[in-house]
N, C-alpha and C. Protein backbone atom coordinates (compact mmCIF):
# COMPACT_ATOMS: atom_id res chain seq x y z
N UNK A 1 -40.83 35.43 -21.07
CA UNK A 1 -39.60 35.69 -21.79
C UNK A 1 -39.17 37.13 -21.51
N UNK A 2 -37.52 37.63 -21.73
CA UNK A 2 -37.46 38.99 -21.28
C UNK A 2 -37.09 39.39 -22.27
N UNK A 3 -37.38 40.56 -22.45
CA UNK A 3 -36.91 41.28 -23.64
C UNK A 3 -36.13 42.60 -23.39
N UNK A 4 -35.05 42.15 -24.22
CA UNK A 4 -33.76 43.53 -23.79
C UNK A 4 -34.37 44.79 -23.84
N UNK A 5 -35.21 45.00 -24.56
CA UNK A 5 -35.42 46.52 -24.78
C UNK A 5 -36.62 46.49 -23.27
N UNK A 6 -36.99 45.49 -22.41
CA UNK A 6 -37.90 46.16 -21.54
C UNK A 6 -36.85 46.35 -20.29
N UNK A 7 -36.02 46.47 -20.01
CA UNK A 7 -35.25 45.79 -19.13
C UNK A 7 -34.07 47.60 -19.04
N UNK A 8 -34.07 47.71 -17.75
CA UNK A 8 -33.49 49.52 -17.31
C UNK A 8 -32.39 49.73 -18.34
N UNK A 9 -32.03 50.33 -18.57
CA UNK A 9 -31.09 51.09 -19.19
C UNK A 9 -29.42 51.99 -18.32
N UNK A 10 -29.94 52.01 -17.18
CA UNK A 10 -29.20 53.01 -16.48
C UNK A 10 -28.24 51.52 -15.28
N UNK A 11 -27.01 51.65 -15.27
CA UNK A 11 -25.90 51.26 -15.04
C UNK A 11 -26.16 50.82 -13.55
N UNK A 12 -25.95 49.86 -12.79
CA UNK A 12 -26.27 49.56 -11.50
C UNK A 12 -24.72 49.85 -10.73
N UNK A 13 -24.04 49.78 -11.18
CA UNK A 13 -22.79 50.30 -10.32
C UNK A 13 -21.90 51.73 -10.60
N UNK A 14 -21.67 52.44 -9.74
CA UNK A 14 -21.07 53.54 -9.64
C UNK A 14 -19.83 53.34 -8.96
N UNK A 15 -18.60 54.26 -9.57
CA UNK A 15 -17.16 54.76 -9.13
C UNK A 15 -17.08 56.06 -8.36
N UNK A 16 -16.80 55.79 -7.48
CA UNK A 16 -16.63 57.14 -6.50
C UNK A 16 -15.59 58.68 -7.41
N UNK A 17 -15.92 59.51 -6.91
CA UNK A 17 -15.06 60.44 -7.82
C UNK A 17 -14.39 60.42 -7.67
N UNK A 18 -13.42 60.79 -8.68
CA UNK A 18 -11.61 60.90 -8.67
C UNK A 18 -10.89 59.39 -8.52
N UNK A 19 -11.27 58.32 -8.38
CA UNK A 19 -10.99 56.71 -8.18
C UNK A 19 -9.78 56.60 -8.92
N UNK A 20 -10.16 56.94 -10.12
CA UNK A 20 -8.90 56.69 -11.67
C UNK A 20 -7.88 57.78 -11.03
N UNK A 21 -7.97 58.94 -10.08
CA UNK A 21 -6.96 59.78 -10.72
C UNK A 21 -5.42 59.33 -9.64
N UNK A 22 -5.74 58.64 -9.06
CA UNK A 22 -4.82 58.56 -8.13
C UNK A 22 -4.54 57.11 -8.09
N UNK A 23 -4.97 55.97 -8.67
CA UNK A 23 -5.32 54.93 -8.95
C UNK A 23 -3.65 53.92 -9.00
N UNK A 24 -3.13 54.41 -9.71
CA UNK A 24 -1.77 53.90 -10.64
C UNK A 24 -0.77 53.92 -9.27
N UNK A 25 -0.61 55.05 -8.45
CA UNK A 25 0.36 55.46 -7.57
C UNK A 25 0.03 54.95 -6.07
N UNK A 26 -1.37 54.90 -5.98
CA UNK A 26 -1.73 54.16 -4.60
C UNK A 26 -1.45 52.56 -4.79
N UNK A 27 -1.53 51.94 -6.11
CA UNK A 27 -0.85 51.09 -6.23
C UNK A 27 0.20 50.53 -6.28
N UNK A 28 1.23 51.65 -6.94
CA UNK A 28 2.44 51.09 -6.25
C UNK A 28 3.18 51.14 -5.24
N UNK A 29 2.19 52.29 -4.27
CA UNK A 29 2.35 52.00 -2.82
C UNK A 29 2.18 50.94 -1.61
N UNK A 30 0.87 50.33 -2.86
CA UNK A 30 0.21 49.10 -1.79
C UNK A 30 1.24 48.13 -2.35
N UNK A 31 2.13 47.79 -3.43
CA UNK A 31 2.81 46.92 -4.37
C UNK A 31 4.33 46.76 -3.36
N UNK A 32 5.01 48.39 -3.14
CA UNK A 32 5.78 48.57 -2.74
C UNK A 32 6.13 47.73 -1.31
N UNK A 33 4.98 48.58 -0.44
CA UNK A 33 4.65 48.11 0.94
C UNK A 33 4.17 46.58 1.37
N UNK A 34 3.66 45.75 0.59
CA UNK A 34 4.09 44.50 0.41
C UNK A 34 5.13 43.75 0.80
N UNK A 35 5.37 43.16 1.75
CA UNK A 35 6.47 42.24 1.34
C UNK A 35 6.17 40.79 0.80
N UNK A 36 7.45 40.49 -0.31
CA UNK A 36 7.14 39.59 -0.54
C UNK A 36 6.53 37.75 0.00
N UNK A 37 5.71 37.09 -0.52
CA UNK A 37 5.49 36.02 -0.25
C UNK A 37 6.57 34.81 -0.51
N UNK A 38 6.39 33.95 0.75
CA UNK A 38 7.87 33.31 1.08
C UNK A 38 6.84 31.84 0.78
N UNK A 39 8.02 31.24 -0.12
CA UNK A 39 7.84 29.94 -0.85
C UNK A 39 8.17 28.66 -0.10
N UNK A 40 7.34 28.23 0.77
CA UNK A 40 7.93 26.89 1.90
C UNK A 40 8.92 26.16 0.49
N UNK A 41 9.99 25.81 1.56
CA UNK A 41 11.03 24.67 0.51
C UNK A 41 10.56 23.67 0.27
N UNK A 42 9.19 22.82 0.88
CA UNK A 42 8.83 21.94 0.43
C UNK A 42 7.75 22.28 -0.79
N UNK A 43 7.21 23.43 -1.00
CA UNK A 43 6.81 23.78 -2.13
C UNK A 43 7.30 23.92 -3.56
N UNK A 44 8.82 24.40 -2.95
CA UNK A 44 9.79 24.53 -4.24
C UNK A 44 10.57 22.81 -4.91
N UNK A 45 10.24 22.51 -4.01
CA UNK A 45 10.85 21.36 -4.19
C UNK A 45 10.09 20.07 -4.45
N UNK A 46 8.93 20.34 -4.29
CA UNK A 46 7.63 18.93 -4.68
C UNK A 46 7.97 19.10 -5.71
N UNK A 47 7.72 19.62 -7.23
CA UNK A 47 7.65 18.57 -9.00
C UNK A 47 9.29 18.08 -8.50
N UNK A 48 10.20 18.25 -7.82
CA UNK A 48 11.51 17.50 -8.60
C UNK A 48 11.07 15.82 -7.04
N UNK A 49 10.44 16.34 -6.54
CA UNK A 49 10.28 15.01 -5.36
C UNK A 49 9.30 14.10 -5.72
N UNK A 50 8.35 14.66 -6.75
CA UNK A 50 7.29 13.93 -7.60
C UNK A 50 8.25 13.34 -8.72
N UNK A 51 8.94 14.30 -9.30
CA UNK A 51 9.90 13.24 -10.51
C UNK A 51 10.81 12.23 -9.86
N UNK A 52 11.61 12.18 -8.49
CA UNK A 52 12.26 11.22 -7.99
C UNK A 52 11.22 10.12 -7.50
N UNK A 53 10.13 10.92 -7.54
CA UNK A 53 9.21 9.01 -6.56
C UNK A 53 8.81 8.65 -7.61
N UNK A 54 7.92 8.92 -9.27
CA UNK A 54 8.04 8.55 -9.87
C UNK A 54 9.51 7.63 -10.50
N UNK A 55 10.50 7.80 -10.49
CA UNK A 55 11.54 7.10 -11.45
C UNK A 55 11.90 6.09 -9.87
N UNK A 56 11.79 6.44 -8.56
CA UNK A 56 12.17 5.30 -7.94
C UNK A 56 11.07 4.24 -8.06
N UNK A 57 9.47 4.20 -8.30
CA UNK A 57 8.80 3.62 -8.46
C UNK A 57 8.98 3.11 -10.26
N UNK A 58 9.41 3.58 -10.59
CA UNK A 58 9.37 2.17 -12.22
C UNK A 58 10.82 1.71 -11.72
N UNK A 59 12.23 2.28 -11.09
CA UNK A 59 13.15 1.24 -10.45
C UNK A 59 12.79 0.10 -10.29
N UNK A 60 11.63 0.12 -9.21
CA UNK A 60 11.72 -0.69 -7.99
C UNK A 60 10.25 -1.58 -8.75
N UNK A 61 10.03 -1.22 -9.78
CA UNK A 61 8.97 -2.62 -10.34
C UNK A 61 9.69 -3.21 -11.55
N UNK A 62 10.26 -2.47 -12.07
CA UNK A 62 11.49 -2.89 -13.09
C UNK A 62 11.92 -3.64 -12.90
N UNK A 63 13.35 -3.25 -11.71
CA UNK A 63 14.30 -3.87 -11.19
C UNK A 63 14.18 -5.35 -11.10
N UNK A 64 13.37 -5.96 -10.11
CA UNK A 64 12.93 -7.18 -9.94
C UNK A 64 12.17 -8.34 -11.33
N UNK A 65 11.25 -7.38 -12.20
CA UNK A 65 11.02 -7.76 -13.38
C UNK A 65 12.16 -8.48 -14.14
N UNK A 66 13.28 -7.26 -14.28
CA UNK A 66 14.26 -7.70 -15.31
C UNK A 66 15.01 -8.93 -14.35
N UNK A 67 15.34 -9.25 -13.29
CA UNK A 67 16.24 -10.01 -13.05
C UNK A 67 15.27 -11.07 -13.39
N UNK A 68 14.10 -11.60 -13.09
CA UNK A 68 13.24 -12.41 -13.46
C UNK A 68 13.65 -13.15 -14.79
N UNK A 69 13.55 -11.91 -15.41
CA UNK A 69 13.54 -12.36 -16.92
C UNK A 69 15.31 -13.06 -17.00
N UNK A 70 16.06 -12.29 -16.44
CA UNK A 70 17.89 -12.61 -16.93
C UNK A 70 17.46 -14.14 -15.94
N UNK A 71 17.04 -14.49 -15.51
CA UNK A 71 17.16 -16.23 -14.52
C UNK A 71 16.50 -16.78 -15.39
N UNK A 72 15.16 -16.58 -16.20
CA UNK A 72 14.51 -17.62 -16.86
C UNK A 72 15.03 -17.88 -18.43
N UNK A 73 16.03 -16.47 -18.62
CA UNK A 73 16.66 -16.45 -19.76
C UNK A 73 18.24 -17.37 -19.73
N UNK A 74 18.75 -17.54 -17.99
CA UNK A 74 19.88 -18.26 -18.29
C UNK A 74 19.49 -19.54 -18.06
N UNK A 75 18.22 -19.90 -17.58
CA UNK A 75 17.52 -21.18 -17.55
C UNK A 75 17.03 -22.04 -18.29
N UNK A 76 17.06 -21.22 -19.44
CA UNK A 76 16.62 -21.40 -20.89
C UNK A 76 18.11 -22.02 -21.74
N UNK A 77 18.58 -20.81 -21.26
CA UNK A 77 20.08 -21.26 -22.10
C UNK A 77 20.68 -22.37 -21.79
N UNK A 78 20.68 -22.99 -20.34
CA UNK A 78 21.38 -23.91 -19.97
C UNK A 78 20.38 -25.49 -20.49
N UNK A 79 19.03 -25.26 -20.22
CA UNK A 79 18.76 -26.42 -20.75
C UNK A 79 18.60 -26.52 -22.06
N UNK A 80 19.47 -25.28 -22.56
CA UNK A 80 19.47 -25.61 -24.47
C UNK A 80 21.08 -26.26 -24.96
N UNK A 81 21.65 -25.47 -23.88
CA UNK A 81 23.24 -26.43 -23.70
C UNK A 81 23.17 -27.75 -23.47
N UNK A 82 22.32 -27.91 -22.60
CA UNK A 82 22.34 -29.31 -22.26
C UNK A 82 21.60 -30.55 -23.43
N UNK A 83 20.91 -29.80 -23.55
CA UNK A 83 20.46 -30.69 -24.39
C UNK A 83 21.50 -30.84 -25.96
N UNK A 84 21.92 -29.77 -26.35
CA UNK A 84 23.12 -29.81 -27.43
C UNK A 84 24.26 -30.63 -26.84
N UNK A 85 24.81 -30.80 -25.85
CA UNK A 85 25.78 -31.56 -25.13
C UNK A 85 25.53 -33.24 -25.75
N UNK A 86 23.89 -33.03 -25.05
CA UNK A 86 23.92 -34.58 -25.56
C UNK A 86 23.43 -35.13 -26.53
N UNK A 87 22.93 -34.03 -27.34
CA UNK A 87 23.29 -34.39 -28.63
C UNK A 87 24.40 -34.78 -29.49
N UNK A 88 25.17 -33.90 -29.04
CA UNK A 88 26.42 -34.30 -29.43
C UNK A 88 26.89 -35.15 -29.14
N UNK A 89 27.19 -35.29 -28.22
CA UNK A 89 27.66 -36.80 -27.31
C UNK A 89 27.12 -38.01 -26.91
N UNK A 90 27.57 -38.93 -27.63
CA UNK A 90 27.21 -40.07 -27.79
C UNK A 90 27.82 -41.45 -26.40
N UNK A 91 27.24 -42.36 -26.46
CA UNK A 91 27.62 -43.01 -25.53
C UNK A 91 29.21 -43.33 -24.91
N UNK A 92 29.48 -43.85 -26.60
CA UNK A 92 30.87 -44.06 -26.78
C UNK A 92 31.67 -43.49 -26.35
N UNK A 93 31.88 -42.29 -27.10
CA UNK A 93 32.59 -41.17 -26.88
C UNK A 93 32.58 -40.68 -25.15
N UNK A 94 31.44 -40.96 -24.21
CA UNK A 94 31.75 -40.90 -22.82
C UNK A 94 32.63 -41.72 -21.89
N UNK A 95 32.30 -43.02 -22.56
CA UNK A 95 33.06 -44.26 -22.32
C UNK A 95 34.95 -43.95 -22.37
N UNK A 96 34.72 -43.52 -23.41
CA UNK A 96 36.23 -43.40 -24.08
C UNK A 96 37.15 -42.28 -23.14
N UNK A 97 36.12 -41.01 -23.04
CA UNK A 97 36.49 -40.21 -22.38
C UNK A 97 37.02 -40.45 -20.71
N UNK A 98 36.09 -41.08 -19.66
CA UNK A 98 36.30 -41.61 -18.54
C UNK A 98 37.82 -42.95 -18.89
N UNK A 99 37.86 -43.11 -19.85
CA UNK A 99 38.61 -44.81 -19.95
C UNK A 99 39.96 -43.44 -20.20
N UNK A 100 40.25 -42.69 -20.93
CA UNK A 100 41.14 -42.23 -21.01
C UNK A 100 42.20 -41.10 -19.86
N UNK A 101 40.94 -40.75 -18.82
CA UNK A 101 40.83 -39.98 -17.52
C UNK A 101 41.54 -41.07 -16.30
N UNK A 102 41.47 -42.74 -16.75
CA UNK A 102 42.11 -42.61 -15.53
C UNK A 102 43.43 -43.54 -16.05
């Protein structure tokens, strides 16, 4: 086990002299002298190319979904017409109808 109190006391790294005194101004020389870093356009522009492939991808599984649904929904409707049709309509009443048509 180690124990803090056996363990050196004296600092393993040293600062050269004077480091701090000039410190602030050599920096904003190295800051200055810099030129800036240039942002590829495809960098700037990936999250809005990630938000367009996202929304074209729920489009394009959507899209086909919903028409699905609007065909089995007017498929529905029509054999609910139909069947009210002939409910309603009785033999007679077809008879009568054709007999009066010609």
């Amino acid at each position: 086990m180690i124990r803090l109190n056996d363990l050196d006391k004296n600092l393993p790294f040293s600062v050269p002299e004077g480091y701090f005194d000039n410190f602030a101004t050599q920096m904003q020389q190295q800051i200055a002298g810099s030129s800036p870093r240039r942002i590829s356009l495809y960098r700037e522009l990936r999250p809005y190319l990630l938000v367009a492939a996202v929304f074209a991808g729920v489009l394009f599984t959507a899209l086909p979904m919903y028409r699905q649904y609007q065909q089995r929904l007017s498929a529905q409707y029509n054999t609910e017409l139909i069947s009210y049709v002939m409910d309603e309509v009785n033999e007679d009443m077809l008879i009568d109808y054709y007999l009066d048509e010609e």
